[in-house]
Every structure is written in C-alpha cells, then in structure tokens.
Protein backbone atom coordinates (compact mmCIF):
# COMPACT_ATOMS: atom_id res chain seq x y z
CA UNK A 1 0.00 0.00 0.00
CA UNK A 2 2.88 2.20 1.21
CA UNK A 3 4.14 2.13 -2.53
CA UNK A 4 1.02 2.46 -4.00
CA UNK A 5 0.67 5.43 -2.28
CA UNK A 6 3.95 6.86 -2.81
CA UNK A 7 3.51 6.19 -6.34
CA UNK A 8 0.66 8.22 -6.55
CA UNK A 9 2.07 11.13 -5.10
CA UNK A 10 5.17 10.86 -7.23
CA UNK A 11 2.99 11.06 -10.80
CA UNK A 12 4.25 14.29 -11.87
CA UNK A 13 8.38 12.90 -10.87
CA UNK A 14 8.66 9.94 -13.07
CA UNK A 15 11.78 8.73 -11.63
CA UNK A 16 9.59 8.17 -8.50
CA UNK A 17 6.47 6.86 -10.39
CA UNK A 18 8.70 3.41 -10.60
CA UNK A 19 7.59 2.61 -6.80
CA UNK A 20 4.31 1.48 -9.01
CA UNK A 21 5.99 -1.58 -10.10
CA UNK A 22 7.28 -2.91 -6.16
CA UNK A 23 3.21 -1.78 -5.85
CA UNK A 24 1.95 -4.37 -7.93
CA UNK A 25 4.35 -7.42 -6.98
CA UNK A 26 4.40 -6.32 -3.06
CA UNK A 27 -0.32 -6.53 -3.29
CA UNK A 28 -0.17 -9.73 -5.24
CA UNK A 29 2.21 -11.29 -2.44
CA UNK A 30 0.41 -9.94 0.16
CA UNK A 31 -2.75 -11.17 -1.79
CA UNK A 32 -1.93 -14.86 -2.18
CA UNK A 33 -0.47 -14.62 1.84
CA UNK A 34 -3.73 -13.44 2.70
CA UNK A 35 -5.46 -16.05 1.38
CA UNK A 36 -3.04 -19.39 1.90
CA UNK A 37 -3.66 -17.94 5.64
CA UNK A 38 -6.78 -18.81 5.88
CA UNK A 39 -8.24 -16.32 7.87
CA UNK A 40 -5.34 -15.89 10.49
CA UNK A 41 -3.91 -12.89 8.54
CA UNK A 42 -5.81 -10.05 7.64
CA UNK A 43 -5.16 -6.70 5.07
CA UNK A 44 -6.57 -7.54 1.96
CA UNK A 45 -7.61 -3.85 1.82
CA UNK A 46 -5.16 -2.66 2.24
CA UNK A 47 -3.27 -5.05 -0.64
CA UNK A 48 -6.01 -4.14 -2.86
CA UNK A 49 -5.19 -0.50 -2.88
CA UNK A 50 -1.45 -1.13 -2.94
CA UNK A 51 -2.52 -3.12 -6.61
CA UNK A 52 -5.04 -0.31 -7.38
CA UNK A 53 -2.75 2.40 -7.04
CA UNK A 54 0.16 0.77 -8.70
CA UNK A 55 -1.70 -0.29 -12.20
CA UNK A 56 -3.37 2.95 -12.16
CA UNK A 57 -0.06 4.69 -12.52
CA UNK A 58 1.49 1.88 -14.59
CA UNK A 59 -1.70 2.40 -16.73
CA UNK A 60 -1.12 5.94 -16.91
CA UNK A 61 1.97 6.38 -17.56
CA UNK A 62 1.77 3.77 -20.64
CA UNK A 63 -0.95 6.67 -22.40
CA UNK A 64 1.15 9.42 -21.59
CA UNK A 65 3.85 7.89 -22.90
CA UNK A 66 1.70 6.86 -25.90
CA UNK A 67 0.42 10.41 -26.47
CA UNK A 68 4.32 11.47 -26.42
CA UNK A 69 5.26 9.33 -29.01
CA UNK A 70 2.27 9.86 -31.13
CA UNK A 71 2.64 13.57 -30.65
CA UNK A 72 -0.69 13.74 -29.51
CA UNK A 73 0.23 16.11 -26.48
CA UNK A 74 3.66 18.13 -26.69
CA UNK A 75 5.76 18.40 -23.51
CA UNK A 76 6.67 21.97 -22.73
C-alpha cells in the first residue's frame, strides 16, 4: 500500500512513479499470503489498494507515454 501510495504522489516525478511496479508485486504477495492464511492474517484492503494504485499509474503512464510518441500532447 505504502508504494502504492507513494507512487501516486510521485505522478508528476517519473523517476519516482517506478515505486508502481514494487506496488503491484508487493499486493499480489500480500494477496496470495492473505489467502493461503486462511483467515489468520488479515489486510486484503489494504493489498487491494497497494494493486489499485500501482496499475493505475502503470496504466497511466503507458498513455502518456503513448500520447508522447504519437505527438498527440507536446511536452513543454
């Protein structure tokens, strides 16, 4: 979630907007944890917006960079 998060913040600094991919891999661990535990651990939530935030940004970043290369939008 933490990197999710951070990711988020860091749109407009794409250096920083790399913390989406540790995002992704870090929910989908903490996903299949979750559920091998069988109900002894609990933060699926909070995995879930760790994912969320993480392909949002991944997802955005891939049309930016689209409308870049296109020349769609101009950077300025």
């Amino acid at each position: 979630m933490l990197f999710g998060i951070a990711s988020l913040c860091s749109a407009f600094f794409q250096p920083l907007a790399l913390l989406s991919i540790p995002a992704v891999v870090f929910g989908h661990i903490g996903l299949s944890e979750i559920k091998r535990s069988q109900g002894q651990l609990q933060g699926k939530s909070m995995a879930m917006v760790g994912l969320v935030a993480g392909y949002f940004l991944i997802i955005g970043t891939a049309a930016l960079l689209t409308l870049f290369a296109t020349g769609a939008i101009e950077y300025r």
